[in-house]
Protein backbone atom coordinates (compact mmCIF):
# COMPACT_ATOMS: atom_id res chain seq x y z
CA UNK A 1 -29.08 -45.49 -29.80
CA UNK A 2 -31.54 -44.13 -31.70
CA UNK A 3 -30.12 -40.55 -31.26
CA UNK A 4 -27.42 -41.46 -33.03
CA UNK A 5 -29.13 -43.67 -35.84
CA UNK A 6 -30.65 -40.57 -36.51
CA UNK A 7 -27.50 -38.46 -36.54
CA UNK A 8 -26.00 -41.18 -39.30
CA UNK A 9 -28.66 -40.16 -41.83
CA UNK A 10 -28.35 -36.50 -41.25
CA UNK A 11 -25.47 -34.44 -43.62
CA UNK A 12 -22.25 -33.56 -42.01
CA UNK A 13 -22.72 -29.99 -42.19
CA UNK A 14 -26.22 -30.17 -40.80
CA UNK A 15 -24.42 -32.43 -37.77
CA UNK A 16 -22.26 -29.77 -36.79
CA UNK A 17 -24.47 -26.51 -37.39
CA UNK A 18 -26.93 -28.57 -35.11
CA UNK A 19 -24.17 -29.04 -32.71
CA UNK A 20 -22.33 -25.81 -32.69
CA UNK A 21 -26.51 -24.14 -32.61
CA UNK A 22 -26.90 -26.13 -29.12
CA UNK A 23 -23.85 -25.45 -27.21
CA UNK A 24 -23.60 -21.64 -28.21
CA UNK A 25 -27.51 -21.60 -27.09
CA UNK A 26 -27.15 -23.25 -23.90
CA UNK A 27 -23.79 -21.14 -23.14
CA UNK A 28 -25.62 -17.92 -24.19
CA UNK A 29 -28.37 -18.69 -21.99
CA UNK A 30 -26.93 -19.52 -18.71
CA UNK A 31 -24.89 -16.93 -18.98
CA UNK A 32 -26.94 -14.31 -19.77
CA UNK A 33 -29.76 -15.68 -17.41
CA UNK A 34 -27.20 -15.93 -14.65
CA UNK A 35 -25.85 -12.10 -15.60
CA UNK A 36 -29.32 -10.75 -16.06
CA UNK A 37 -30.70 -11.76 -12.60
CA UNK A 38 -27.88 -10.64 -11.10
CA UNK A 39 -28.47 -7.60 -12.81
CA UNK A 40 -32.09 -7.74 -11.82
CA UNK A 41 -31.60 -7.54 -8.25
CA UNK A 42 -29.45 -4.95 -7.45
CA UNK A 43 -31.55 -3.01 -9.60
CA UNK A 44 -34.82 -3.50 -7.35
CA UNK A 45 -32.53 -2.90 -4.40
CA UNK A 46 -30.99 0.52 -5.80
CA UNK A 47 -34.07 1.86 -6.97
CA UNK A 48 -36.58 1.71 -4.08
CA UNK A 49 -33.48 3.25 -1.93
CA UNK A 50 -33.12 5.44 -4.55
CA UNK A 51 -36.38 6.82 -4.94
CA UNK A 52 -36.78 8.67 -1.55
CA UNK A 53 -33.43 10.15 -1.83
CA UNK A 54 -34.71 11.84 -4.80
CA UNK A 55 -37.66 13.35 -2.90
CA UNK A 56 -36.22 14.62 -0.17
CA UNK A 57 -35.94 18.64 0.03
CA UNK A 58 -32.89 19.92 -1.12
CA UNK A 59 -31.64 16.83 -2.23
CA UNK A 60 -29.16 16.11 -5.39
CA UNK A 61 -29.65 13.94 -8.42
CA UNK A 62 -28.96 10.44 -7.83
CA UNK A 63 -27.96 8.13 -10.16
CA UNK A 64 -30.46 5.78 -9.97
CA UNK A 65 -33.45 7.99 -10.72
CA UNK A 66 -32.60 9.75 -13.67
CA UNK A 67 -32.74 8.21 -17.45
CA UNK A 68 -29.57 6.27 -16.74
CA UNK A 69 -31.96 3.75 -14.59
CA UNK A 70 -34.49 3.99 -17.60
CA UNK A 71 -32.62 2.90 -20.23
CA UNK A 72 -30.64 0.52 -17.98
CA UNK A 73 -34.32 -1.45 -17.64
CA UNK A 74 -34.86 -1.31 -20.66
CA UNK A 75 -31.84 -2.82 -21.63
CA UNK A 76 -32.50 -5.69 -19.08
CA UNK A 77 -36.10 -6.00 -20.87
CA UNK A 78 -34.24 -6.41 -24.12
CA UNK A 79 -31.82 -9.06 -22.32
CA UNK A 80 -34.63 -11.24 -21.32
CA UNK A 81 -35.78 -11.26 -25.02
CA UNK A 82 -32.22 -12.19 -25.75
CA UNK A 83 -32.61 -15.32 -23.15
CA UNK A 84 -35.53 -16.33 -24.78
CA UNK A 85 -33.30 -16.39 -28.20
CA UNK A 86 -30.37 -17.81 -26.75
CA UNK A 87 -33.04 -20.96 -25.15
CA UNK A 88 -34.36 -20.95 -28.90
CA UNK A 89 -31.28 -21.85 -30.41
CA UNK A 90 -31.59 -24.97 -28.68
CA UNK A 91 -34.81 -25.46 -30.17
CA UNK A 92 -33.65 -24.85 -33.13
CA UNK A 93 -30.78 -27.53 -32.82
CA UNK A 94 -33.55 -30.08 -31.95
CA UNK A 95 -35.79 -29.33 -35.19
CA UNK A 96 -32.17 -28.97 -37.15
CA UNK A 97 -31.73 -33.13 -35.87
CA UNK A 98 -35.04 -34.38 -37.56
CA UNK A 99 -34.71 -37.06 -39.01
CA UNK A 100 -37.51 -35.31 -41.47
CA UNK A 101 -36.23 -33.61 -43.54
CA UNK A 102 -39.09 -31.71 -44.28
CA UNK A 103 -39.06 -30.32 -41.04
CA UNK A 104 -35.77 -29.41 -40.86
CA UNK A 105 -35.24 -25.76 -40.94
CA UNK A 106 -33.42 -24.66 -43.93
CA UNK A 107 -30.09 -22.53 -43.79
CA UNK A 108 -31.56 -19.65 -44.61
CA UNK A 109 -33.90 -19.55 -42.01
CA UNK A 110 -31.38 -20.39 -39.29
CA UNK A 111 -29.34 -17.55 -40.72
CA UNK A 112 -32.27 -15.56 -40.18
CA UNK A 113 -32.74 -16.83 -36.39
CA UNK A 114 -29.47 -15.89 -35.14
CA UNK A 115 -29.45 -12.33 -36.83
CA UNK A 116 -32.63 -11.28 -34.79
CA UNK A 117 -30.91 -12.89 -32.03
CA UNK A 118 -28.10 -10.61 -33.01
CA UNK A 119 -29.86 -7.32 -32.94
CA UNK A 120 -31.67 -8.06 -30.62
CA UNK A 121 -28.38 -8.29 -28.43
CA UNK A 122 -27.06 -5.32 -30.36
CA UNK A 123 -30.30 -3.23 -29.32
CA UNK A 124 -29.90 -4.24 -25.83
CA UNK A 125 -26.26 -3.59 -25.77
CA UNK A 126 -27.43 0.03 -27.12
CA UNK A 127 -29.75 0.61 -24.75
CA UNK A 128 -27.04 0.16 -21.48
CA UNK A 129 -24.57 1.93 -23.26
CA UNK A 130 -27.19 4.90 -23.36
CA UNK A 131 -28.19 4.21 -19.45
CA UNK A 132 -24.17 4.03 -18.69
CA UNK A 133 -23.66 7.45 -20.37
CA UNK A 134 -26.50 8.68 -18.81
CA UNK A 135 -25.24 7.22 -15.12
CA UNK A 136 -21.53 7.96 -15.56
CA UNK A 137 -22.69 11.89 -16.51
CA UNK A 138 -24.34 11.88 -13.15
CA UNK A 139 -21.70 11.28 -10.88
CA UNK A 140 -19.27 13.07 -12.89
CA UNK A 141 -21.88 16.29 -11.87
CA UNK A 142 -21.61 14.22 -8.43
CA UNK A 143 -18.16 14.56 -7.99
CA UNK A 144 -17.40 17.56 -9.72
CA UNK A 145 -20.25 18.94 -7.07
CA UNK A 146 -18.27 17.51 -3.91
CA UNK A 147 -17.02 20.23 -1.82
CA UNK A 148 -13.48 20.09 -1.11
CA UNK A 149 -13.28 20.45 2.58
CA UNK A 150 -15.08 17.55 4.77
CA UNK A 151 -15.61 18.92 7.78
CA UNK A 152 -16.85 22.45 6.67
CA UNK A 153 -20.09 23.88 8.45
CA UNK A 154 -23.27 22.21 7.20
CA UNK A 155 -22.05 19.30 5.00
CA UNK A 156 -25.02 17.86 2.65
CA UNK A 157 -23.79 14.00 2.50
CA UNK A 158 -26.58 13.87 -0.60
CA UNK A 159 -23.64 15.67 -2.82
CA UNK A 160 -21.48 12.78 -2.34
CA UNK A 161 -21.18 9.71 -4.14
CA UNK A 162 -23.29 7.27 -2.44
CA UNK A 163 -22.61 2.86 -2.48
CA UNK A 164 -25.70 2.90 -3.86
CA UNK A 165 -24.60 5.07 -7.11
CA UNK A 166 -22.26 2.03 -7.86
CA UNK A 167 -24.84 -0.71 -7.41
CA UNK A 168 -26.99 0.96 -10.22
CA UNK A 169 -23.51 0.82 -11.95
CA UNK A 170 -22.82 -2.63 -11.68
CA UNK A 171 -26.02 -3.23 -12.46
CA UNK A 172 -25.71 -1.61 -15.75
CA UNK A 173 -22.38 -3.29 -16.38
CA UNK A 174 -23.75 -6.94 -16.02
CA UNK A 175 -26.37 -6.22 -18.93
CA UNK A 176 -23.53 -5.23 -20.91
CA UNK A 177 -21.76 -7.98 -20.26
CA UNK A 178 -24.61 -10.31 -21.00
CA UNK A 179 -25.11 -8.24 -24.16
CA UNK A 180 -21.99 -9.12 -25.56
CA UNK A 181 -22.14 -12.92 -24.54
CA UNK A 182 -24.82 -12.26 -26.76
CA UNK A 183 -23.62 -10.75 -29.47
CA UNK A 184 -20.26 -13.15 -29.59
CA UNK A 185 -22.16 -16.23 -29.70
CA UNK A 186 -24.27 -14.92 -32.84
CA UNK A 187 -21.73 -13.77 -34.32
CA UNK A 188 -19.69 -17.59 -33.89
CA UNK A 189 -22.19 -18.80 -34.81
CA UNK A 190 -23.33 -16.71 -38.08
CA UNK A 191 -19.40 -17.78 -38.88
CA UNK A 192 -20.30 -21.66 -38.59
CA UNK A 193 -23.13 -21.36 -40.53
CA UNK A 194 -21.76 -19.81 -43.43
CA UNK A 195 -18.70 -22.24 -43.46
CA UNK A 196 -21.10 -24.97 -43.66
């Protein structure tokens, strides 16, 4: 009741920026959380497989030593950032519903909140675009490497496109997805705001 004795005294548009601020951040954030965990463990299963692959005499490349799997963390360091923005939005919402109005944030500065929150998403997304490149240019050299006949003398199964290639993949591919989540809900939300 008193939720929404406060909500009469507050200004339409600050009602529905409030609104529109709290389900975009709690959308944002489960998804993204939901993507980047996902993310986050077939990443520290691919890599520790990965690893002694890489060591082994005589071995080739695989995908999820090279850059590709740096910049692909990195990205996924970015996209917990982006969580924490996403979770702030609903903060945000909260101090937007004071009945205060002192402590209400002012446009401007929620402007200014979802823009990091945008390039921050937009930095991430960068990053796993840069690890995808750097992944896809590896099995291309993978493939490309494959020798035509299978059952020629002395086979190295290294030179072949392992299951494990993909996971770092898919990995890389939820990030991006998350990343964009990201970037559409600023983005709605930069829109609401500035038709307030």
């Amino acid at each position: 009741m008193t939720d929404q004795l406060d909500n009469d005294k507050l200004p339409v548009a600050a009602q529905r920026v409030a609104f529109a601020l709290r389900t975009v951040g709690w959308v944002c954030f489960w998804a993204q959380s939901v993507l980047a965990v996902v993310a986050a463990i077939i990443l520290l299963f691919a890599i520790p497989l990965a690893i002694p692959s890489a060591t082994a005499p005589g071995s080739s490349t695989s995908a999820g030593t090279g850059g590709g799997v740096f910049f692909a963390l990195c990205g996924l360091g970015v996209l917990g950032y982006s969580v924490f923005r996403a979770w702030r939005f609903t903060r945000l919402s909260r101090e937007l519903r004071s009945p205060a109005n002192t402590a209400r944030p002012k446009k401007a500065d929620t402007i200014k909140q979802v823009q990091l929150t945008l390039m921050s998403n937009l930095s991430g997304m960068l990053l796993t675009l840069i690890g995808a490149e750097a992944i896809s240019g590896t099995l291309l050299a993978k493939s490309l490497a494959q020798p035509q006949a299978l059952f020629g003398a002395a086979v190295d199964l290294g030179r072949f496109i392992q299951p494990l290639d993909i996971f770092v993949v898919l990995a890389n591919t939820h990030a991006t997805v998350a990343h964009f989540v990201g970037i559409i809900g600023s983005l709605w939300l930069l829109d609401r705001i500035h038709k307030q």
